[in-house]
PDB file of N, CA and C in Angstrom:
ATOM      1  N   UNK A   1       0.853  -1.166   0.000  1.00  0.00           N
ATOM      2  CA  UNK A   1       0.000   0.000   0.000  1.00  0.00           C
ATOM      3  C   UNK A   1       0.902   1.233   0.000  1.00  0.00           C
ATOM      4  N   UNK A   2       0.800   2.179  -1.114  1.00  0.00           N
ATOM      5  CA  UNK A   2       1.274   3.098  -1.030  1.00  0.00           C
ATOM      6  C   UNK A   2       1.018   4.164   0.272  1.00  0.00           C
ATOM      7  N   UNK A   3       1.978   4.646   0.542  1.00  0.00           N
ATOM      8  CA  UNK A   3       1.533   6.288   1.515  1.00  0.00           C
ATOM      9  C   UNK A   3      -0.046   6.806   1.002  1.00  0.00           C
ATOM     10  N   UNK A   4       0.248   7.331  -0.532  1.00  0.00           N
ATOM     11  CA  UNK A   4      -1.462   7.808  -0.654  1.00  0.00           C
ATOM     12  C   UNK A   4      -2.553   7.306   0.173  1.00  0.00           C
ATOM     13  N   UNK A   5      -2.238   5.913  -0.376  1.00  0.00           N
ATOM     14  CA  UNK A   5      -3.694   4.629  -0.146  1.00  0.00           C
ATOM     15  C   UNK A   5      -3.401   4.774   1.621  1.00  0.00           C
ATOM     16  N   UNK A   6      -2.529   4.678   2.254  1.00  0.00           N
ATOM     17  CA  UNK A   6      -2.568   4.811   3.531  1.00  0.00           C
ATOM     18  C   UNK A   6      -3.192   5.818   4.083  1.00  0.00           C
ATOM     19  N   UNK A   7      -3.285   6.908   3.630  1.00  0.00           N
ATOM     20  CA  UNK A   7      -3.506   8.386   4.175  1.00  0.00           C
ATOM     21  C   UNK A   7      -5.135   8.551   3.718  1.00  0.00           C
ATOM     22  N   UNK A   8      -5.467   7.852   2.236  1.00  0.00           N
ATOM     23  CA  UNK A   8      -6.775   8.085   2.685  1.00  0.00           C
ATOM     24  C   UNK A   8      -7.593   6.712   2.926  1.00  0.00           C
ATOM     25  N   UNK A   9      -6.865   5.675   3.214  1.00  0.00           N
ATOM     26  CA  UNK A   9      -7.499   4.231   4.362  1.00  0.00           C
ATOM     27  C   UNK A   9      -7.915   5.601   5.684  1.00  0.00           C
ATOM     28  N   UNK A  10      -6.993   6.178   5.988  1.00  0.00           N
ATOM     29  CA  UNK A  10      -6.695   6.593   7.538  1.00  0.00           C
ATOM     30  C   UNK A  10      -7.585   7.729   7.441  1.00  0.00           C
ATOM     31  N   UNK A  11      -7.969   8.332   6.528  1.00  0.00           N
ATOM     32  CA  UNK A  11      -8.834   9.780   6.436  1.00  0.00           C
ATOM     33  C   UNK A  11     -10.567   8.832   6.571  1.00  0.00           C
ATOM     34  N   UNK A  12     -10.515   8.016   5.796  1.00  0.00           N
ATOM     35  CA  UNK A  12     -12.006   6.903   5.452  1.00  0.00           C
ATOM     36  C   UNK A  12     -12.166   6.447   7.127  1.00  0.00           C
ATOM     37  N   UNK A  13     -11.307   6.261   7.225  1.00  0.00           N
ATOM     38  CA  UNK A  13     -11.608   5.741   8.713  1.00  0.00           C
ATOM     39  C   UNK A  13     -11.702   6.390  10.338  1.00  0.00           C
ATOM     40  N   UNK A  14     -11.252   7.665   9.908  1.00  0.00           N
ATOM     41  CA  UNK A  14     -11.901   8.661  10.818  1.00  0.00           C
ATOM     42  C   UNK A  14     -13.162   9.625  10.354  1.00  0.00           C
ATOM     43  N   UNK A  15     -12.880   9.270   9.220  1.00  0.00           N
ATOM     44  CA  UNK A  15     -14.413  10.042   8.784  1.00  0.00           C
ATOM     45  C   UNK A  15     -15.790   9.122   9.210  1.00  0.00           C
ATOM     46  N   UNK A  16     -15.700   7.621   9.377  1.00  0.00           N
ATOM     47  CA  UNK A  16     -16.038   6.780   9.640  1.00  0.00           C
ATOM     48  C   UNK A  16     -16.870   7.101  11.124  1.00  0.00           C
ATOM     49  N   UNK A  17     -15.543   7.301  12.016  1.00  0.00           N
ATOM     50  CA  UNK A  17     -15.141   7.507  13.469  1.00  0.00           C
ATOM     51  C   UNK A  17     -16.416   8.452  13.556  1.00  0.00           C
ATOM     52  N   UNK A  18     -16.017   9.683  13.008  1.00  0.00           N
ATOM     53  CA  UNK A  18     -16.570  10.687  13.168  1.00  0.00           C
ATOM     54  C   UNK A  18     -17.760  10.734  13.149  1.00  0.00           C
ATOM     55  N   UNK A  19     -19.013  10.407  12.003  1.00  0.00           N
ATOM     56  CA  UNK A  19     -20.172  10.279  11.507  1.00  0.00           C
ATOM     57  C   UNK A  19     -20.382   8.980  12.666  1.00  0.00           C
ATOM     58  N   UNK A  20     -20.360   8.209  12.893  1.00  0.00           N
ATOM     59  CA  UNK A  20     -20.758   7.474  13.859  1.00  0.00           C
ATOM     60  C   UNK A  20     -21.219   8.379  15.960  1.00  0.00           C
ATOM     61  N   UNK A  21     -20.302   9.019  15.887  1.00  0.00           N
ATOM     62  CA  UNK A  21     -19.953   9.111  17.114  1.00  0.00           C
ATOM     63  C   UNK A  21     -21.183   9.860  18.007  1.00  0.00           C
ATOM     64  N   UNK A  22     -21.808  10.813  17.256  1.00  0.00           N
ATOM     65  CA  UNK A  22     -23.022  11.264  17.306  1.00  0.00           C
ATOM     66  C   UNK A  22     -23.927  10.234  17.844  1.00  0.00           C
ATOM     67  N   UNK A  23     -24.146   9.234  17.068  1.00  0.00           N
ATOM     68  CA  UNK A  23     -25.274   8.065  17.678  1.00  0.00           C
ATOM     69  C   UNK A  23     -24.828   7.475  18.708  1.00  0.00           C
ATOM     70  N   UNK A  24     -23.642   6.857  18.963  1.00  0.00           N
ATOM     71  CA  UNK A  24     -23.264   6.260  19.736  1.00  0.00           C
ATOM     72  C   UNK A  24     -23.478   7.348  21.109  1.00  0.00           C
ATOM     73  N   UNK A  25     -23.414   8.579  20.973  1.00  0.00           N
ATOM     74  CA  UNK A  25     -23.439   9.365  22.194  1.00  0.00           C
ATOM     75  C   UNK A  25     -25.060   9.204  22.670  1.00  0.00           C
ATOM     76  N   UNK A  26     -25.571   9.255  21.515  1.00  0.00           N
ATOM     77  CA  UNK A  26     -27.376   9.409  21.588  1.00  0.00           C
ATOM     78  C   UNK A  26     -27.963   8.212  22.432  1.00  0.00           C
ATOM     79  N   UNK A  27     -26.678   6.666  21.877  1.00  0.00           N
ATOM     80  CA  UNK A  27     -27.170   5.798  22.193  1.00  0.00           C
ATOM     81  C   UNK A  27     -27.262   5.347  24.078  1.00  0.00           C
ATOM     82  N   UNK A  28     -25.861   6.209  24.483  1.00  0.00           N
ATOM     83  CA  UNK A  28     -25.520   6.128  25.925  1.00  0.00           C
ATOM     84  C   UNK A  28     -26.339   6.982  26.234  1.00  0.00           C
ATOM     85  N   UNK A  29     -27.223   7.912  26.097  1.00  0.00           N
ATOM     86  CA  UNK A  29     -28.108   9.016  26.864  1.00  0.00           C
ATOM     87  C   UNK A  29     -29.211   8.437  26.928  1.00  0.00           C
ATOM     88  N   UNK A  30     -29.775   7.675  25.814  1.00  0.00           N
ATOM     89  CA  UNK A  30     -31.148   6.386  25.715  1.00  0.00           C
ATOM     90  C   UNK A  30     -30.833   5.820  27.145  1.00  0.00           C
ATOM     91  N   UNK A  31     -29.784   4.827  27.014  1.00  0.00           N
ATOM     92  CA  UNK A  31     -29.232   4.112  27.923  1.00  0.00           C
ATOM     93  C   UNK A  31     -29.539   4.465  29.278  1.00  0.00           C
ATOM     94  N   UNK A  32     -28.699   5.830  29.534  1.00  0.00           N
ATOM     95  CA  UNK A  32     -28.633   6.363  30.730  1.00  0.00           C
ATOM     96  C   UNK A  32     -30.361   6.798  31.312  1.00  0.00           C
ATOM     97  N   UNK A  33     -31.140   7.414  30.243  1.00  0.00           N
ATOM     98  CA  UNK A  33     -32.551   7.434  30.789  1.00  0.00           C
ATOM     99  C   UNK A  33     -33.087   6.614  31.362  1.00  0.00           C
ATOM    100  N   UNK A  34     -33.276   5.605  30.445  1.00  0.00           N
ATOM    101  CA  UNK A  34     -33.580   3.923  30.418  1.00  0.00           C
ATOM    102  C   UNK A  34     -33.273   3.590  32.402  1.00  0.00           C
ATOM    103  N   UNK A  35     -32.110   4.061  32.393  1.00  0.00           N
ATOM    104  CA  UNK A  35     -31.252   3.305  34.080  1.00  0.00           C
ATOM    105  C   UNK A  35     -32.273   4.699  35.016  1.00  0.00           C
ATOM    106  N   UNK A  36     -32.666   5.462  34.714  1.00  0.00           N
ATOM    107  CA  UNK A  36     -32.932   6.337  35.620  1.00  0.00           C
ATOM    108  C   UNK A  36     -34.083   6.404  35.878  1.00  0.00           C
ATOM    109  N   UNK A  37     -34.785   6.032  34.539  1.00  0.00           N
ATOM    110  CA  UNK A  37     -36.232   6.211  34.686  1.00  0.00           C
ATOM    111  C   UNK A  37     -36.787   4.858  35.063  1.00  0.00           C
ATOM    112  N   UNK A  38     -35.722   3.674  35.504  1.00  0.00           N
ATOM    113  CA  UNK A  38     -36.137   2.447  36.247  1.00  0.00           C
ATOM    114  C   UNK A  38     -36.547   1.208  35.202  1.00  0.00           C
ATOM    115  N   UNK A  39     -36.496   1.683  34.201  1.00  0.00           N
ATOM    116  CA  UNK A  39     -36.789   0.980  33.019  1.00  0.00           C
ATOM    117  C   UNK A  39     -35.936  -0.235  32.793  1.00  0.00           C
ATOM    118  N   UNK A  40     -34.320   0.117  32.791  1.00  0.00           N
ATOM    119  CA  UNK A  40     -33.223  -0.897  33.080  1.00  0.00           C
ATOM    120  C   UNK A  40     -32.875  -0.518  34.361  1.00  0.00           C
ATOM    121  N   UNK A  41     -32.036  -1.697  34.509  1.00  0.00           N
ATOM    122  CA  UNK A  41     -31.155  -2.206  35.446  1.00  0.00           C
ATOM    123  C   UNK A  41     -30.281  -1.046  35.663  1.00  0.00           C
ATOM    124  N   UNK A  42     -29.898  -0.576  37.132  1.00  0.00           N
ATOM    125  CA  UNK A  42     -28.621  -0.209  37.380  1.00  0.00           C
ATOM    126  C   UNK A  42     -27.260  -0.566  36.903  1.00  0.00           C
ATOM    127  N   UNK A  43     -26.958  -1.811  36.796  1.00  0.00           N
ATOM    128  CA  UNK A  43     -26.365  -2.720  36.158  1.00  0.00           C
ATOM    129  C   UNK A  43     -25.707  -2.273  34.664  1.00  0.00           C
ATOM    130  N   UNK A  44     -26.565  -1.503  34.180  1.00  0.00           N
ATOM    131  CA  UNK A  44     -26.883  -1.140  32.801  1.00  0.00           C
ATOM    132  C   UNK A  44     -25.055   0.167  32.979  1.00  0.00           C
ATOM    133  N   UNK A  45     -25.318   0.719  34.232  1.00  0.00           N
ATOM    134  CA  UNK A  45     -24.138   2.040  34.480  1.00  0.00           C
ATOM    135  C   UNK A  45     -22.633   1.060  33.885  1.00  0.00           C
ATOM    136  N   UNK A  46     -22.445  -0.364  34.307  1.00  0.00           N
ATOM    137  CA  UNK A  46     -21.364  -0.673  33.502  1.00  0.00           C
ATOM    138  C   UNK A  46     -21.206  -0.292  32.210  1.00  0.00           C
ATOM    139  N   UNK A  47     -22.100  -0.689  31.344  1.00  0.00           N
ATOM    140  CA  UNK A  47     -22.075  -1.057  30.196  1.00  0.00           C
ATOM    141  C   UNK A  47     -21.557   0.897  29.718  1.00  0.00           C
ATOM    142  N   UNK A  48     -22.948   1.382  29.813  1.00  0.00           N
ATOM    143  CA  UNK A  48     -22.114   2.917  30.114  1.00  0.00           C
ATOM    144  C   UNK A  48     -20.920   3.305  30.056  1.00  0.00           C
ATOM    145  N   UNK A  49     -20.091   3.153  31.492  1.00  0.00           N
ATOM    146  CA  UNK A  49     -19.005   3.274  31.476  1.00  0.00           C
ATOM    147  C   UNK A  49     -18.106   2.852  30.469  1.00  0.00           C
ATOM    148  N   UNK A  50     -18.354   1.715  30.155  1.00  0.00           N
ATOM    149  CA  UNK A  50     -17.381   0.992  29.147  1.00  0.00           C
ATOM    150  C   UNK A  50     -17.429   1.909  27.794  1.00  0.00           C
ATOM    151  N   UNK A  51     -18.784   2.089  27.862  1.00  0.00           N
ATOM    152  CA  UNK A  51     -18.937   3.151  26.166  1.00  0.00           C
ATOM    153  C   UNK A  51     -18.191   4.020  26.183  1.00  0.00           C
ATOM    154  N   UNK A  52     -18.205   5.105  27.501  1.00  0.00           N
ATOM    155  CA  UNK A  52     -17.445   5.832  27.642  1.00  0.00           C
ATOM    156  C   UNK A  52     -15.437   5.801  27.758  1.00  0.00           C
ATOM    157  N   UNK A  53     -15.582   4.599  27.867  1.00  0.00           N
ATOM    158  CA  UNK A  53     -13.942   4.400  28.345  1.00  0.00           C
ATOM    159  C   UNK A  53     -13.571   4.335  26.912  1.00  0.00           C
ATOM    160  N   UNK A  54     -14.131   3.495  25.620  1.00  0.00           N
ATOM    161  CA  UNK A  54     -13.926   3.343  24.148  1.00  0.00           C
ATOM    162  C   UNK A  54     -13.881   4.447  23.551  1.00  0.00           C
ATOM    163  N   UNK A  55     -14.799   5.386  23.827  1.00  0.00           N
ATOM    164  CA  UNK A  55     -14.249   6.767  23.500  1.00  0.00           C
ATOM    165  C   UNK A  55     -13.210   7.655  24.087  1.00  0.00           C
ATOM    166  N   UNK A  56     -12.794   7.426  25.063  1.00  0.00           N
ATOM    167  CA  UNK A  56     -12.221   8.124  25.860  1.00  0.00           C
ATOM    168  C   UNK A  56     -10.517   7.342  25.089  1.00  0.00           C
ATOM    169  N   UNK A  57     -10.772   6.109  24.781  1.00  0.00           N
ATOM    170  CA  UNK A  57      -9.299   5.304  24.005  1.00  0.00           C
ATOM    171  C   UNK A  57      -8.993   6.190  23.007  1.00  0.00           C
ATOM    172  N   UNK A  58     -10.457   5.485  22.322  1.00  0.00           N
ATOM    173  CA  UNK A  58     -10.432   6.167  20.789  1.00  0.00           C
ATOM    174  C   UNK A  58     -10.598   7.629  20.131  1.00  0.00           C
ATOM    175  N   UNK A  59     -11.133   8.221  20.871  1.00  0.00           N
ATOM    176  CA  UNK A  59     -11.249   9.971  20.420  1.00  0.00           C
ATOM    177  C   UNK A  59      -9.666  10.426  19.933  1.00  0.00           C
ATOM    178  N   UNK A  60      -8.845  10.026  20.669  1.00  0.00           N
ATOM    179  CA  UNK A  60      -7.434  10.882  20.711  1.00  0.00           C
ATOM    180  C   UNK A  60      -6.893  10.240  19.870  1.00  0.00           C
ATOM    181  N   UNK A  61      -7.296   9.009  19.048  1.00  0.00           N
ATOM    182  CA  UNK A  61      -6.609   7.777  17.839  1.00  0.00           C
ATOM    183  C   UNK A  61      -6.591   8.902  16.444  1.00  0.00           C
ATOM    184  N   UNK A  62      -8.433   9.158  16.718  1.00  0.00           N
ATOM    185  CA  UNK A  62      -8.751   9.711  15.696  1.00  0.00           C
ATOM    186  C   UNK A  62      -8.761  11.118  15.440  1.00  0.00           C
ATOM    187  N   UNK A  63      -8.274  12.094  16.240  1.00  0.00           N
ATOM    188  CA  UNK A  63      -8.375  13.141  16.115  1.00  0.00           C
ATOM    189  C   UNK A  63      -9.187  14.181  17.096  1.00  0.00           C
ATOM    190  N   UNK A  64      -9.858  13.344  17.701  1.00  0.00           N
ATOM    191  CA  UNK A  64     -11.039  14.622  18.196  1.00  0.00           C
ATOM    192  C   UNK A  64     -10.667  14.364  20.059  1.00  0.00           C
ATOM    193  N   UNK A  65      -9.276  14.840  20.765  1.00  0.00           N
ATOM    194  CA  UNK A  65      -8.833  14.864  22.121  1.00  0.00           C
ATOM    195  C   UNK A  65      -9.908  15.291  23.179  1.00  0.00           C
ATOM    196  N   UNK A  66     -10.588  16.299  22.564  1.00  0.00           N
ATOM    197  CA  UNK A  66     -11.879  16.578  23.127  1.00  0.00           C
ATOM    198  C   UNK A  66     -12.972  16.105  23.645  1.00  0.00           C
ATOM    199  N   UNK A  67     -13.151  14.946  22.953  1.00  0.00           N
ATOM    200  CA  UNK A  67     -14.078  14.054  23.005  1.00  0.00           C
ATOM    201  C   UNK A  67     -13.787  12.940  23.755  1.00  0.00           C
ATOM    202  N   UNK A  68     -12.558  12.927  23.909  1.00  0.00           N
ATOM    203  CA  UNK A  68     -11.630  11.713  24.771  1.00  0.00           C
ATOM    204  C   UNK A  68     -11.840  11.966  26.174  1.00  0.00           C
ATOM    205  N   UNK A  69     -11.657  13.610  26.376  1.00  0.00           N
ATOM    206  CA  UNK A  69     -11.489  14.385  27.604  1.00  0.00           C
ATOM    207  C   UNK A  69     -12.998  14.239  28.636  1.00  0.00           C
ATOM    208  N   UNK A  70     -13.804  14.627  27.363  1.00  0.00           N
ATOM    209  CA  UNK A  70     -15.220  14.531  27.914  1.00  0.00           C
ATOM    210  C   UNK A  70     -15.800  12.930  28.667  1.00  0.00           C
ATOM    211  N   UNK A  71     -15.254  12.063  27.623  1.00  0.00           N
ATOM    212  CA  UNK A  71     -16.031  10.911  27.572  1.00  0.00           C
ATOM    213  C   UNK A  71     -14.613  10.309  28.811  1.00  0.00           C
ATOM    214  N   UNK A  72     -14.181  10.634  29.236  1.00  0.00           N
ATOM    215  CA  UNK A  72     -13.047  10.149  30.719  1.00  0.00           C
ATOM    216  C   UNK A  72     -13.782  10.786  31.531  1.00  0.00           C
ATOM    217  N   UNK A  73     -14.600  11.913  31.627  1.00  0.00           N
ATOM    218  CA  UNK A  73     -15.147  12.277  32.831  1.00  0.00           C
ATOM    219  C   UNK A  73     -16.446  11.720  32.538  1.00  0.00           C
ATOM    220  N   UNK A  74     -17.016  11.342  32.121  1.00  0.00           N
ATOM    221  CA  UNK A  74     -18.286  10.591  32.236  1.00  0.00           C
ATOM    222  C   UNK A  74     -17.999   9.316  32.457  1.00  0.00           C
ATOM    223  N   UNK A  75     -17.543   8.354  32.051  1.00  0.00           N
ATOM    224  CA  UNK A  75     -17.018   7.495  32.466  1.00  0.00           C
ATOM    225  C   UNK A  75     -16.330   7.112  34.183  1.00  0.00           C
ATOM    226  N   UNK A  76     -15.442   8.043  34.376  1.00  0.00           N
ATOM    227  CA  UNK A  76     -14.562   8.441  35.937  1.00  0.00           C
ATOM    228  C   UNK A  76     -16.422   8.690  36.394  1.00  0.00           C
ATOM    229  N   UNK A  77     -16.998   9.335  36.041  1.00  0.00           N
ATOM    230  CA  UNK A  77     -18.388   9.544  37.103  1.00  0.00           C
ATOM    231  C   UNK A  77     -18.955   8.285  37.273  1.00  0.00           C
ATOM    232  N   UNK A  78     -19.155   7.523  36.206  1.00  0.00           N
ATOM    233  CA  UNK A  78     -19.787   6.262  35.810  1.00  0.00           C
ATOM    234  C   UNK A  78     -19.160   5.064  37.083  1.00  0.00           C
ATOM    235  N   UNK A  79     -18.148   5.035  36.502  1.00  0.00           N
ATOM    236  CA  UNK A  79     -17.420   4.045  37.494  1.00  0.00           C
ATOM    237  C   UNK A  79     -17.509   3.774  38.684  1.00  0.00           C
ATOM    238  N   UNK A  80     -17.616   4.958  39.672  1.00  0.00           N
ATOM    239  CA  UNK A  80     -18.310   4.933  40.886  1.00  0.00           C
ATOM    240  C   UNK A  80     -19.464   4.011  41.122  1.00  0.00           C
ATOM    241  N   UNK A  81     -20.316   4.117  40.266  1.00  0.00           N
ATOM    242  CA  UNK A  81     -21.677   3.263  40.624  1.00  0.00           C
ATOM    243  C   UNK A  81     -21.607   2.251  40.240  1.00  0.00           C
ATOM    244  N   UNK A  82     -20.518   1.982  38.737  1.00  0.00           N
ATOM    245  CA  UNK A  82     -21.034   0.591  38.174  1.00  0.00           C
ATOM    246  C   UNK A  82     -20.595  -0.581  39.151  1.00  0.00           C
ATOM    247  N   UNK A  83     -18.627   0.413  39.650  1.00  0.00           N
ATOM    248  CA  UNK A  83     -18.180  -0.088  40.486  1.00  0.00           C
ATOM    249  C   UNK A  83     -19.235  -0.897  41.508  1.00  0.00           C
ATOM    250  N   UNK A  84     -19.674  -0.147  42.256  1.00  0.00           N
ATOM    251  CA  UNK A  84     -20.651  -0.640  43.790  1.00  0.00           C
ATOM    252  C   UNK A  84     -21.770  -0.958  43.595  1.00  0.00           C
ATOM    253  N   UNK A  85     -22.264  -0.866  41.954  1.00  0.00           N
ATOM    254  CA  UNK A  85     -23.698  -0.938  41.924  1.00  0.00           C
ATOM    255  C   UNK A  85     -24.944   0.048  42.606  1.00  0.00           C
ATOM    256  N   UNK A  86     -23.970   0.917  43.191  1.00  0.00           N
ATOM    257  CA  UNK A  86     -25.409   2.020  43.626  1.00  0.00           C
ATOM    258  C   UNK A  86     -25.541   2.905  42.565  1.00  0.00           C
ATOM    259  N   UNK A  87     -27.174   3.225  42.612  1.00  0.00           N
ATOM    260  CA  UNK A  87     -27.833   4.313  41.718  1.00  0.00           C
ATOM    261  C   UNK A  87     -27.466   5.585  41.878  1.00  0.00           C
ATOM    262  N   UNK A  88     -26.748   6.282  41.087  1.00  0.00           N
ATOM    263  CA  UNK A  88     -26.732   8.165  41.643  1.00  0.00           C
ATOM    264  C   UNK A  88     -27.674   8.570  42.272  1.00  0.00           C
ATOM    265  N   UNK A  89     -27.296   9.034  42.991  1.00  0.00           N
ATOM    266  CA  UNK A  89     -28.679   9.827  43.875  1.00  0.00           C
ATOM    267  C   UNK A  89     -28.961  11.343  43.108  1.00  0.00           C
ATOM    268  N   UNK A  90     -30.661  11.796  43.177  1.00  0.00           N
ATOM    269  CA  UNK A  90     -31.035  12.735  42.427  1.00  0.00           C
ATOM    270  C   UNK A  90     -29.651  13.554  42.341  1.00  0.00           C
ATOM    271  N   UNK A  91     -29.140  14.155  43.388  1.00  0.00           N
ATOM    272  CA  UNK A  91     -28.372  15.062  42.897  1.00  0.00           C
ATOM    273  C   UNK A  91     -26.815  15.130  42.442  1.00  0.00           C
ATOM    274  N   UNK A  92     -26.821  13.320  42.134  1.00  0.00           N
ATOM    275  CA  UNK A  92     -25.125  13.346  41.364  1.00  0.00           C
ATOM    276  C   UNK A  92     -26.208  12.875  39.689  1.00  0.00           C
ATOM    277  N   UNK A  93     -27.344  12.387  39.960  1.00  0.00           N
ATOM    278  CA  UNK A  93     -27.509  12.439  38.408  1.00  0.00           C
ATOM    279  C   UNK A  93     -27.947  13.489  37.529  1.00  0.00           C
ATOM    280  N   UNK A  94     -28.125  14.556  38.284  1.00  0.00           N
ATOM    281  CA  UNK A  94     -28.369  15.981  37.609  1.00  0.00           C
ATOM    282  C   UNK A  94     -26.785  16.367  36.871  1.00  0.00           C
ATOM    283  N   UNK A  95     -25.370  16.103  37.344  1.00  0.00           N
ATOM    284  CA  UNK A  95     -24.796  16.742  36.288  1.00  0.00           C
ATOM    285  C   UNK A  95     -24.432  15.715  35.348  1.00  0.00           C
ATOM    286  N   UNK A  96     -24.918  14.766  35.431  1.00  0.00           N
ATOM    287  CA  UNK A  96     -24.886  13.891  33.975  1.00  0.00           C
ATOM    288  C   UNK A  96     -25.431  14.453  32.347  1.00  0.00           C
ATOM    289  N   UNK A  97     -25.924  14.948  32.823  1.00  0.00           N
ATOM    290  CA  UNK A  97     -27.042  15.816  31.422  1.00  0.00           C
ATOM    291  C   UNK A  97     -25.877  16.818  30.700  1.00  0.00           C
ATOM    292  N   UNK A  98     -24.876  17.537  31.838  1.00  0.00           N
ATOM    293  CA  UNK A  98     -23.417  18.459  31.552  1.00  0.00           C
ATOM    294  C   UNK A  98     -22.576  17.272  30.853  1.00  0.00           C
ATOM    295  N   UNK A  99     -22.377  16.323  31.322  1.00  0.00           N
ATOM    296  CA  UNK A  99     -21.329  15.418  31.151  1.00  0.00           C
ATOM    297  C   UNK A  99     -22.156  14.872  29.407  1.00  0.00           C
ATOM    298  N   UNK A 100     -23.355  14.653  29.670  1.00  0.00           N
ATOM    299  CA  UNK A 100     -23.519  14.167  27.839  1.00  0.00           C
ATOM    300  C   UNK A 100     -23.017  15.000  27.194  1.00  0.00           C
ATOM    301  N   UNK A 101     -23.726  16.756  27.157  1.00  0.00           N
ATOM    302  CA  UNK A 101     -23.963  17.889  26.359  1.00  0.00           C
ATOM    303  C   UNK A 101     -22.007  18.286  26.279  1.00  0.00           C
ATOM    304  N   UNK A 102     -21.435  17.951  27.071  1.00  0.00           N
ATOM    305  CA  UNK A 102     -19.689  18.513  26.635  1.00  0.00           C
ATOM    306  C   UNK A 102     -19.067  17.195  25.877  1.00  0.00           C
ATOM    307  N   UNK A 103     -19.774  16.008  25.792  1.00  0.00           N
ATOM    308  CA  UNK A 103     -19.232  15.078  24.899  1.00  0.00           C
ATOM    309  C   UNK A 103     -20.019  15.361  23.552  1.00  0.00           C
ATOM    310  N   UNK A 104     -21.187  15.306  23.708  1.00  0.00           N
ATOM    311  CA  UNK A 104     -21.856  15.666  22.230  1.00  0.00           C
ATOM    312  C   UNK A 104     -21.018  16.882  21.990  1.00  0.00           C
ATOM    313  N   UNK A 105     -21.013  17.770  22.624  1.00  0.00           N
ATOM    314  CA  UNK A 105     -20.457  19.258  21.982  1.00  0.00           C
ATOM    315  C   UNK A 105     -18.839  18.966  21.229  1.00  0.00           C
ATOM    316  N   UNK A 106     -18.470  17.999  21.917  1.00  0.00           N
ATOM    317  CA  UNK A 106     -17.099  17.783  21.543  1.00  0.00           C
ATOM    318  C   UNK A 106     -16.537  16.830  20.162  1.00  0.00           C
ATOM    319  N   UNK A 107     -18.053  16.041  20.222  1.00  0.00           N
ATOM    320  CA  UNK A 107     -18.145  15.063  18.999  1.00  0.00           C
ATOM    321  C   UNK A 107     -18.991  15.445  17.744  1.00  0.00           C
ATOM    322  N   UNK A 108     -19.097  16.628  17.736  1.00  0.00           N
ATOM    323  CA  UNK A 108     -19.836  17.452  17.137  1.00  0.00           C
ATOM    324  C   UNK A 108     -18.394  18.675  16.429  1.00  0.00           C
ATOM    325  N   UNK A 109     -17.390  18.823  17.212  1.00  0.00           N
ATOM    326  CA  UNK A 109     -16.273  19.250  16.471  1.00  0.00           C
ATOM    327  C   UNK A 109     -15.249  18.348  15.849  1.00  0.00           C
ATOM    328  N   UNK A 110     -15.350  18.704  14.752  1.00  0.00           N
ATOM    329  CA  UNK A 110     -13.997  18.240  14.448  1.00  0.00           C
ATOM    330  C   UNK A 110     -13.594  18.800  12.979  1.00  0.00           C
TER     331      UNK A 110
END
């Protein structure tokens, strides 16, 4: 594979990154309702976390550090509960809604 073909494998595949990342954020905020509004499992905050930790790998692979930054503090929040299994209480799950809106905002630049 030439350099060219490398450079735009590597452009295809963050453009990829990119256009995806939007849903996947949409998909952890479903998620996160879902756990709050009693619908799922607490249980469910792992899975969460983990979403968040894959972005938090991958954001900085592909370009967007921002999004890495965001999705480590949602995650670091996450962990706490998935850790112990307790539910946020009303007032640690109020700044979760901050913690989506600065990852969307962040996966939304690039």
């Amino acid at each position: 594979m030439s350099k060219e073909e490398l450079n735009r494998t590597l452009a295809k595949l963050r453009a990829d990154y990119v256009d995806q990342l939007p849903g996947t954020v949409g998909e952890m905020e479903v998620l996160w309702q879902g756990v709050v509004a009693g619908e799922l499992p607490s249980s469910k905050l792992v899975d969460l976390a983990r979403m968040a930790h894959s972005i938090a790998g991958s954001g900085t692979t592909f370009g967007l550090p921002d999004a890495s930054r965001a999705a480590r503090e949602l995650e670091t929040f996450l962990d706490k509960f998935g850790e112990s299994g307790r539910m946020p209480g009303p007032a640690e799950q109020a700044t979760v809604p901050a913690l989506f809106a600065a990852l969307r905002q962040a996966a939304a630049r690039h």
